[in-house]
PDB file of N, CA and C in Angstrom:
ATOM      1  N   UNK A   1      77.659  92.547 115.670  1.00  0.00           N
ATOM      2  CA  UNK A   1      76.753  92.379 114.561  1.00  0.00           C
ATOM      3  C   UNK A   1      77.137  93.290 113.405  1.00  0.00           C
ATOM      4  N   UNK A   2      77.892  94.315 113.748  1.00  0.00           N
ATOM      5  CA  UNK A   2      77.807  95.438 112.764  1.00  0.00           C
ATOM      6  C   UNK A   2      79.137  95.029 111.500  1.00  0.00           C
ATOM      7  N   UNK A   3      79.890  93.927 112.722  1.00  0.00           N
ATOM      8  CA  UNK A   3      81.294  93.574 112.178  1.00  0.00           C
ATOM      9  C   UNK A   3      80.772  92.303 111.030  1.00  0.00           C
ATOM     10  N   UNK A   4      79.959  91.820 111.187  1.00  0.00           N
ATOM     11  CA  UNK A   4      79.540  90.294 110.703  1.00  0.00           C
ATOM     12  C   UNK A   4      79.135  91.200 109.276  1.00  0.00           C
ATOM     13  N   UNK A   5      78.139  91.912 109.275  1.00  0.00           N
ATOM     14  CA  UNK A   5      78.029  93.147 107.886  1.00  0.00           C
ATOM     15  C   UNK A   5      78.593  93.762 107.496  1.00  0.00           C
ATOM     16  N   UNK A   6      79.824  94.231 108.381  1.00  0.00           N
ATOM     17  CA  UNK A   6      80.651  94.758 107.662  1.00  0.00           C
ATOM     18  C   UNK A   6      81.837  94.161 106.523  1.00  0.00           C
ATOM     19  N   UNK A   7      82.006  92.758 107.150  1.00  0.00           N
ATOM     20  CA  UNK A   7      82.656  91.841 106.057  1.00  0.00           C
ATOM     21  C   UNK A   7      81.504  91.409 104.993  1.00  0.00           C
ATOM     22  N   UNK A   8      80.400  91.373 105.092  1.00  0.00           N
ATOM     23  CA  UNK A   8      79.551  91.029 103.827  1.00  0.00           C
ATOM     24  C   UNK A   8      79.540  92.023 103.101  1.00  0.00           C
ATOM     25  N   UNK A   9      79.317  93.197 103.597  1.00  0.00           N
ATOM     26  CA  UNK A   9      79.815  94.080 102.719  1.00  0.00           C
ATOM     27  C   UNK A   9      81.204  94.404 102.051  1.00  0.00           C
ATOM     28  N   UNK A  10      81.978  94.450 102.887  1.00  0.00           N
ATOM     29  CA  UNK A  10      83.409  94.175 101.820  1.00  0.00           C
ATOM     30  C   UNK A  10      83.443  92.750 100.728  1.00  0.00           C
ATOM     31  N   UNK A  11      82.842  91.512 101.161  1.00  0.00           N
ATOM     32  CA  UNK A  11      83.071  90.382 100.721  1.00  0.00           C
ATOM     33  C   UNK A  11      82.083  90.770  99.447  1.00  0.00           C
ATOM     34  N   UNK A  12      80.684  91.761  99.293  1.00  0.00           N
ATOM     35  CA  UNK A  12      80.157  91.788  98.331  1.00  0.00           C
ATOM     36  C   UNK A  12      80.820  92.808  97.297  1.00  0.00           C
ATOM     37  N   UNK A  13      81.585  93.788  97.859  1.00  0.00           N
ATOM     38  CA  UNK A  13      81.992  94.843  97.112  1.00  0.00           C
ATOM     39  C   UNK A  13      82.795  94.293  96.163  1.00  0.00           C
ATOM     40  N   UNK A  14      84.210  93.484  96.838  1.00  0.00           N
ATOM     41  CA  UNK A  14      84.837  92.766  96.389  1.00  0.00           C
ATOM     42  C   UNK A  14      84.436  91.984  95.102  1.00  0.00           C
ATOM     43  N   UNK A  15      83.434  91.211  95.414  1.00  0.00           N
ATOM     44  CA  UNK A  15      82.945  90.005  94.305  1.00  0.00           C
ATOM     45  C   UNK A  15      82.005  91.212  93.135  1.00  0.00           C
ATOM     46  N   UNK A  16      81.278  92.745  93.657  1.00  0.00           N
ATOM     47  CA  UNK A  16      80.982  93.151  92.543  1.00  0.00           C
ATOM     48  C   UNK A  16      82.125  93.935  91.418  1.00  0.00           C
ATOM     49  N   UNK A  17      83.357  94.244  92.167  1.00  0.00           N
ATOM     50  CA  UNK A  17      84.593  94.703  91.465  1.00  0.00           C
ATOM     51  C   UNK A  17      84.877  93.680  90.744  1.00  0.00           C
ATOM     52  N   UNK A  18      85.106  92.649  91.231  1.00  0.00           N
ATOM     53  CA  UNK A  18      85.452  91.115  90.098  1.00  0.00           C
ATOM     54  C   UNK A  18      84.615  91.036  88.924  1.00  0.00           C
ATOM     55  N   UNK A  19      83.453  90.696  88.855  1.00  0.00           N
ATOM     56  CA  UNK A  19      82.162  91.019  87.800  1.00  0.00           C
ATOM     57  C   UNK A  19      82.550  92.154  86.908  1.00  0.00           C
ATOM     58  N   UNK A  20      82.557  92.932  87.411  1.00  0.00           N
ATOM     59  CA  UNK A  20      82.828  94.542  86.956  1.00  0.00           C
ATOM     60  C   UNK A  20      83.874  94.476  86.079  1.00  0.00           C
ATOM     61  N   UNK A  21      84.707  94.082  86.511  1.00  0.00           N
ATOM     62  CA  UNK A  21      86.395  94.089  86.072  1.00  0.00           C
ATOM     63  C   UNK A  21      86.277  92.712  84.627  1.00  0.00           C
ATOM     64  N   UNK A  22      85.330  91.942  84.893  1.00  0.00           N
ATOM     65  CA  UNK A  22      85.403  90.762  84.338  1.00  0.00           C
ATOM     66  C   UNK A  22      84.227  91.144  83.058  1.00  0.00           C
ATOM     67  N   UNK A  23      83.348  91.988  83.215  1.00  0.00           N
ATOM     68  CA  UNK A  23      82.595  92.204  82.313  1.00  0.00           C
ATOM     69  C   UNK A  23      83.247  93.096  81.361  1.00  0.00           C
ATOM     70  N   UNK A  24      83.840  94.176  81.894  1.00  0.00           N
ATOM     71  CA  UNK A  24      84.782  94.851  81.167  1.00  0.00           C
ATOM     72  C   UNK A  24      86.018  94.473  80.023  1.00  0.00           C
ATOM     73  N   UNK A  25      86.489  92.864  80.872  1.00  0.00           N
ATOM     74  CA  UNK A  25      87.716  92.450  80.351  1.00  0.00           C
ATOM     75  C   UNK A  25      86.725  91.588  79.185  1.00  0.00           C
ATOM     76  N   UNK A  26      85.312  90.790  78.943  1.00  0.00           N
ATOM     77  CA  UNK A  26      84.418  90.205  78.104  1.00  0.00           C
ATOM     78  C   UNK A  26      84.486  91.413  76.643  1.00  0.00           C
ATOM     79  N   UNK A  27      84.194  92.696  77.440  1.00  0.00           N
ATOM     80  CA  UNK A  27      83.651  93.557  76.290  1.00  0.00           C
ATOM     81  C   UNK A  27      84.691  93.867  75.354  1.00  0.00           C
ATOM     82  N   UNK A  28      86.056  94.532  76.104  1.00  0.00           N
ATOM     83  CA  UNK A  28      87.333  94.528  75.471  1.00  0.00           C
ATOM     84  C   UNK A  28      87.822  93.485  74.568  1.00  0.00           C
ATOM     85  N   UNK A  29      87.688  92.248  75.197  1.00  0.00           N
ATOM     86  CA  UNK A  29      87.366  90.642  74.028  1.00  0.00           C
ATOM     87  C   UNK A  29      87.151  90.330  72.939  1.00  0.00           C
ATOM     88  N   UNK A  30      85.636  91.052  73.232  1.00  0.00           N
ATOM     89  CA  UNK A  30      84.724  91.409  71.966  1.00  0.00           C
ATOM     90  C   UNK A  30      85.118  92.020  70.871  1.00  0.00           C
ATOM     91  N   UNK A  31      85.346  93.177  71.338  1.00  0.00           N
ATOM     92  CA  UNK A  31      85.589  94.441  70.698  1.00  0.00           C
ATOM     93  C   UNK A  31      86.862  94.364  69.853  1.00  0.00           C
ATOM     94  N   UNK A  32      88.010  93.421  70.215  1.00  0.00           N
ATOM     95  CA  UNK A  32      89.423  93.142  70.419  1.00  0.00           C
ATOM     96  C   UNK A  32      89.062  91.535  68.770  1.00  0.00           C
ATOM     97  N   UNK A  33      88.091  90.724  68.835  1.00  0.00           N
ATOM     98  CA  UNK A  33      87.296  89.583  68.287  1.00  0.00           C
ATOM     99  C   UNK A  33      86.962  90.484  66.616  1.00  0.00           C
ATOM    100  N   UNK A  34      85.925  91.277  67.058  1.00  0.00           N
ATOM    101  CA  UNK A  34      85.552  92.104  65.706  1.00  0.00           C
ATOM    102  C   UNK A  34      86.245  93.141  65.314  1.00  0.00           C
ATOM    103  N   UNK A  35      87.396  93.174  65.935  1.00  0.00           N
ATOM    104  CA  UNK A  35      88.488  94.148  65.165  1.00  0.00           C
ATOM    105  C   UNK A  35      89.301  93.362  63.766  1.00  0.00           C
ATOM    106  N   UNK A  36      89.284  92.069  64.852  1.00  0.00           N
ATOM    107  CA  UNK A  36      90.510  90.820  63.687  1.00  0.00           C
ATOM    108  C   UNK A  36      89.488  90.351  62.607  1.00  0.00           C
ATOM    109  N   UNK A  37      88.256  90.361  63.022  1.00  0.00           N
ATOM    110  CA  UNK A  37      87.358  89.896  62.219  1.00  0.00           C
ATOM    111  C   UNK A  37      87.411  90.828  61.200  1.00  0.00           C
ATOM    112  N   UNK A  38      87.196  92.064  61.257  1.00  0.00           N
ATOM    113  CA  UNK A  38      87.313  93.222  60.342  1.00  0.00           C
ATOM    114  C   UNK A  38      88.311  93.537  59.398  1.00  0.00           C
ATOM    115  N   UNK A  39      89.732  92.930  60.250  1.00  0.00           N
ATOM    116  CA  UNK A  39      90.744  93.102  59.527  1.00  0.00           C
ATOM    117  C   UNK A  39      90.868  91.896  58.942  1.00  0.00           C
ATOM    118  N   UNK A  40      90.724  90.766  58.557  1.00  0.00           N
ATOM    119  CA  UNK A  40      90.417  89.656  57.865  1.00  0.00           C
ATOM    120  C   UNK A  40      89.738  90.166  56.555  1.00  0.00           C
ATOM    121  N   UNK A  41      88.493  90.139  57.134  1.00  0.00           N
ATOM    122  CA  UNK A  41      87.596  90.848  55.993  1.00  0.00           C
ATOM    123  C   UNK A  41      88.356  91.277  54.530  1.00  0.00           C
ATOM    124  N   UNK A  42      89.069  92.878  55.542  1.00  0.00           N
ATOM    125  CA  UNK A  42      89.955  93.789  54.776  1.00  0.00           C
ATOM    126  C   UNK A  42      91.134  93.182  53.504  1.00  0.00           C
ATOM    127  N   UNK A  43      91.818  92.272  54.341  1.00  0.00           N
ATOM    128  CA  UNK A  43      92.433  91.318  53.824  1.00  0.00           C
ATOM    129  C   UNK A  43      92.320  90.814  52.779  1.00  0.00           C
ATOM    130  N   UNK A  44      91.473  89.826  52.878  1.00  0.00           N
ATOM    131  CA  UNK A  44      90.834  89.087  51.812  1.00  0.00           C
ATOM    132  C   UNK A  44      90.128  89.895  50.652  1.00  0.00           C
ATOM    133  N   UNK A  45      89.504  90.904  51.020  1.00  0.00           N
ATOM    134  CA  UNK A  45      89.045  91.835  50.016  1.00  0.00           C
ATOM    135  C   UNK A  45      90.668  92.616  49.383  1.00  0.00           C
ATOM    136  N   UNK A  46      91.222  92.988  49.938  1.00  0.00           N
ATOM    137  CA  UNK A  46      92.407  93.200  49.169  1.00  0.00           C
ATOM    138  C   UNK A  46      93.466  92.183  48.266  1.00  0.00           C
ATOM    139  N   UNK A  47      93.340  90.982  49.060  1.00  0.00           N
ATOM    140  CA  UNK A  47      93.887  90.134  48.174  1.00  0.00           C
ATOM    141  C   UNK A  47      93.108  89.558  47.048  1.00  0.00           C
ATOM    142  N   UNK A  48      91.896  89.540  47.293  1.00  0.00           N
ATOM    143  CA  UNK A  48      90.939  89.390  46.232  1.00  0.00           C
ATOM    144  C   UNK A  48      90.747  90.687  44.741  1.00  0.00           C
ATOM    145  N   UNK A  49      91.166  91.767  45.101  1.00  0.00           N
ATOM    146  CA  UNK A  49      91.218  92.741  44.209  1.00  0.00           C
ATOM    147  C   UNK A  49      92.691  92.705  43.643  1.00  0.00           C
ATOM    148  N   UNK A  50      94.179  92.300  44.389  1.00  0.00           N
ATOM    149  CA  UNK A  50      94.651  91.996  43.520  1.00  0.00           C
ATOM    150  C   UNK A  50      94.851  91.040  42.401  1.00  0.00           C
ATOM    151  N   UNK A  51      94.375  90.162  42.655  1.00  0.00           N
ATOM    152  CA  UNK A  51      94.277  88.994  42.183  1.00  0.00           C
ATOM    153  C   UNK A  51      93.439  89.596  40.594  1.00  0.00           C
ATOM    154  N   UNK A  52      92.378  90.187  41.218  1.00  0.00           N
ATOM    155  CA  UNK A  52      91.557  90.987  39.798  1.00  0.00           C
ATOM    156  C   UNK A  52      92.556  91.665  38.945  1.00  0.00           C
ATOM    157  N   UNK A  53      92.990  92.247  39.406  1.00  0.00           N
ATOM    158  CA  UNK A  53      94.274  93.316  38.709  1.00  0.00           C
ATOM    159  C   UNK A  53      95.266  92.481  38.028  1.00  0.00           C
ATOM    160  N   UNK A  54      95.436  92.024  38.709  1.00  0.00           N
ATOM    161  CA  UNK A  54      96.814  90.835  38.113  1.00  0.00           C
ATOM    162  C   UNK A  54      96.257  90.283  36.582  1.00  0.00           C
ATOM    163  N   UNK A  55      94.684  89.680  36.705  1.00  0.00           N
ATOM    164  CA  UNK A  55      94.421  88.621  35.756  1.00  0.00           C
ATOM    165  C   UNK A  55      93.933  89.903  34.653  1.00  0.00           C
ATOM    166  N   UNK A  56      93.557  90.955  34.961  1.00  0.00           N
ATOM    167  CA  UNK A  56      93.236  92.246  33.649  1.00  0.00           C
ATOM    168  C   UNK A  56      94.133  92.674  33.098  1.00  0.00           C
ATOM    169  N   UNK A  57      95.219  92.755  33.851  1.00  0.00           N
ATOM    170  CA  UNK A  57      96.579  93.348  33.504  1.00  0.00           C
ATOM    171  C   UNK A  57      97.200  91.878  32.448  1.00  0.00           C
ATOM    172  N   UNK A  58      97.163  91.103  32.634  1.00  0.00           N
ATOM    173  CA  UNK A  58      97.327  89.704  31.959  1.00  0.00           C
ATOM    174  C   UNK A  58      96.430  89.806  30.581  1.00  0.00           C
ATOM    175  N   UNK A  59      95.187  90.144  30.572  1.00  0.00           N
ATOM    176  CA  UNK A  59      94.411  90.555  29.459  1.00  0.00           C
ATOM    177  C   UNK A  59      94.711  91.395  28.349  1.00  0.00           C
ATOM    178  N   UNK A  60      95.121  92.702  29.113  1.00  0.00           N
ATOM    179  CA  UNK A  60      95.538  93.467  28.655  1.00  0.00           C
ATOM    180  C   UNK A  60      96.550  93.505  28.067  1.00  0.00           C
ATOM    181  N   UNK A  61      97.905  92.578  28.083  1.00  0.00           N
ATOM    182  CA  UNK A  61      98.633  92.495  27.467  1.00  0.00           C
ATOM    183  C   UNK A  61      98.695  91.552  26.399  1.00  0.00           C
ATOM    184  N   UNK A  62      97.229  90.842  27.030  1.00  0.00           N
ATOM    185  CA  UNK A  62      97.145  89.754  25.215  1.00  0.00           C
ATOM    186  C   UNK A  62      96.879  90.559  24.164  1.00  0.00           C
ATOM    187  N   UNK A  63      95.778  91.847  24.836  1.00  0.00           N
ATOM    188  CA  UNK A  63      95.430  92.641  23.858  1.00  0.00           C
ATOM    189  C   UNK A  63      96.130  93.332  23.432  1.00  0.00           C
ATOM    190  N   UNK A  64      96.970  94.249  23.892  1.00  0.00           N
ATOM    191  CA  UNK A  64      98.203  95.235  22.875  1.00  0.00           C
ATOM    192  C   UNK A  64      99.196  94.124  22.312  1.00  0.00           C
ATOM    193  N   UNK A  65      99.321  92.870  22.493  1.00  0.00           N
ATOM    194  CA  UNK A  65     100.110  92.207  21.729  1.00  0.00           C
ATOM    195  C   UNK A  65      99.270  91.799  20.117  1.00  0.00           C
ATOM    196  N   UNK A  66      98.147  91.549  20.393  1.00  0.00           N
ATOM    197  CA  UNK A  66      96.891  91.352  19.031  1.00  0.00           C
ATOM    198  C   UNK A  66      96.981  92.717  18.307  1.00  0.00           C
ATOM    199  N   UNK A  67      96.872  93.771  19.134  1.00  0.00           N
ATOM    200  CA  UNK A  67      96.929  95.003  18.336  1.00  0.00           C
ATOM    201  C   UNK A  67      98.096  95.540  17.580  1.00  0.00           C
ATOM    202  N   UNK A  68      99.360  95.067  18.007  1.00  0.00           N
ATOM    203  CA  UNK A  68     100.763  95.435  17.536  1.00  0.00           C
ATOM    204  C   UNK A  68     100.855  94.471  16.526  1.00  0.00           C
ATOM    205  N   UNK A  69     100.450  92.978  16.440  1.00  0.00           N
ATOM    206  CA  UNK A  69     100.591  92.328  15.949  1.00  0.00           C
ATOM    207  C   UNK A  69      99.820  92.889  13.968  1.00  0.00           C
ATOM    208  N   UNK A  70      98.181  93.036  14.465  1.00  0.00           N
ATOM    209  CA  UNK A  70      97.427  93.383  13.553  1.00  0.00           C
ATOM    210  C   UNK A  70      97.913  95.014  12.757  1.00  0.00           C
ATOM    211  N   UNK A  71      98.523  96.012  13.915  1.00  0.00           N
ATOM    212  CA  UNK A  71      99.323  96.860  12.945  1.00  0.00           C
ATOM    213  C   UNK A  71     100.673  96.717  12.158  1.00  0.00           C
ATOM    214  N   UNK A  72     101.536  95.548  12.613  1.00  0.00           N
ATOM    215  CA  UNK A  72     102.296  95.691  11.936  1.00  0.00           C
ATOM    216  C   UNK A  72     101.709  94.772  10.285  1.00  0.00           C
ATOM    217  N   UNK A  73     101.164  93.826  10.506  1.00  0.00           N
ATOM    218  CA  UNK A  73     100.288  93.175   9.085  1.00  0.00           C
ATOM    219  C   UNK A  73      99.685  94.142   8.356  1.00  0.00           C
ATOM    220  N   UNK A  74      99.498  95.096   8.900  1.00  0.00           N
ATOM    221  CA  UNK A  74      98.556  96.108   7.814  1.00  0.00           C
ATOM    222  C   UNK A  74      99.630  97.476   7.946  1.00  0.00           C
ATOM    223  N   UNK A  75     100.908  97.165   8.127  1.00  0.00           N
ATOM    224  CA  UNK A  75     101.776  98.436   7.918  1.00  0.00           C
ATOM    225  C   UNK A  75     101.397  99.526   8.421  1.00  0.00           C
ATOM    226  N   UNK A  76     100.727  99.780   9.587  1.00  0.00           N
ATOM    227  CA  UNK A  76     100.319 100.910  10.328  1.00  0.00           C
ATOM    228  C   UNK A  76     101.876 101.137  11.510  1.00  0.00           C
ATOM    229  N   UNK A  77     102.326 102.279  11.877  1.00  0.00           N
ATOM    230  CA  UNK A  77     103.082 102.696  12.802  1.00  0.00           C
ATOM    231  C   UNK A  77     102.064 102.971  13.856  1.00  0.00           C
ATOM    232  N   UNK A  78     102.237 102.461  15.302  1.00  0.00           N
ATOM    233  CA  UNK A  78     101.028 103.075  16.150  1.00  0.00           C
ATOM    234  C   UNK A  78     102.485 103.880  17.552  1.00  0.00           C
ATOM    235  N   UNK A  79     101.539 105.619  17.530  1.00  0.00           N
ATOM    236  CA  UNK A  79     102.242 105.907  18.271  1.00  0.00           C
ATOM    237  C   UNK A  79     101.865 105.952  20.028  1.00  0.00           C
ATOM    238  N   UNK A  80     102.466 105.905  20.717  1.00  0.00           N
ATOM    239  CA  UNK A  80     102.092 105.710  22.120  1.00  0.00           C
ATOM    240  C   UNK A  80     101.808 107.540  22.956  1.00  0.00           C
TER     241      UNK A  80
END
């Protein structure tokens, strides 16, 4: 009798190490899920800020071209 419990007990230990091992390998998943998620995020927010930069920097050069333009019409030297 003691032998018949003693395999239920190994047979349960067993199946709670599996769980165990398997809940662990879920959380790591997770954790492993909202990392890429995070770094996506990151991503896109960076490619989204260059994109900003790019199109100001584009601005910006309409504008010192208007301004070079308007000093040389009015004979101004502009120094840098």
């Amino acid at each position: 009798m003691d032998k018949d419990f003693g395999e239920l007990v190994e047979y349960l230990d067993k199946k709670f190490a599996e769980t165990a091992k398997q809940k662990d390998l879920d959380e790591l998943k997770q954790r492993v899920d909202n990392l890429v998620t995070s770094i996506d995020r990151l991503a896109k927010l960076i490619t989204d800020y260059h994109q900003e930069q790019m199109a100001i920097k584009a601005k910006m050069d309409i504008h010192e071209k208007w301004i070079l333009q308007l000093a040389e019409k009015l004979g101004l030297k502009l120094n840098y």
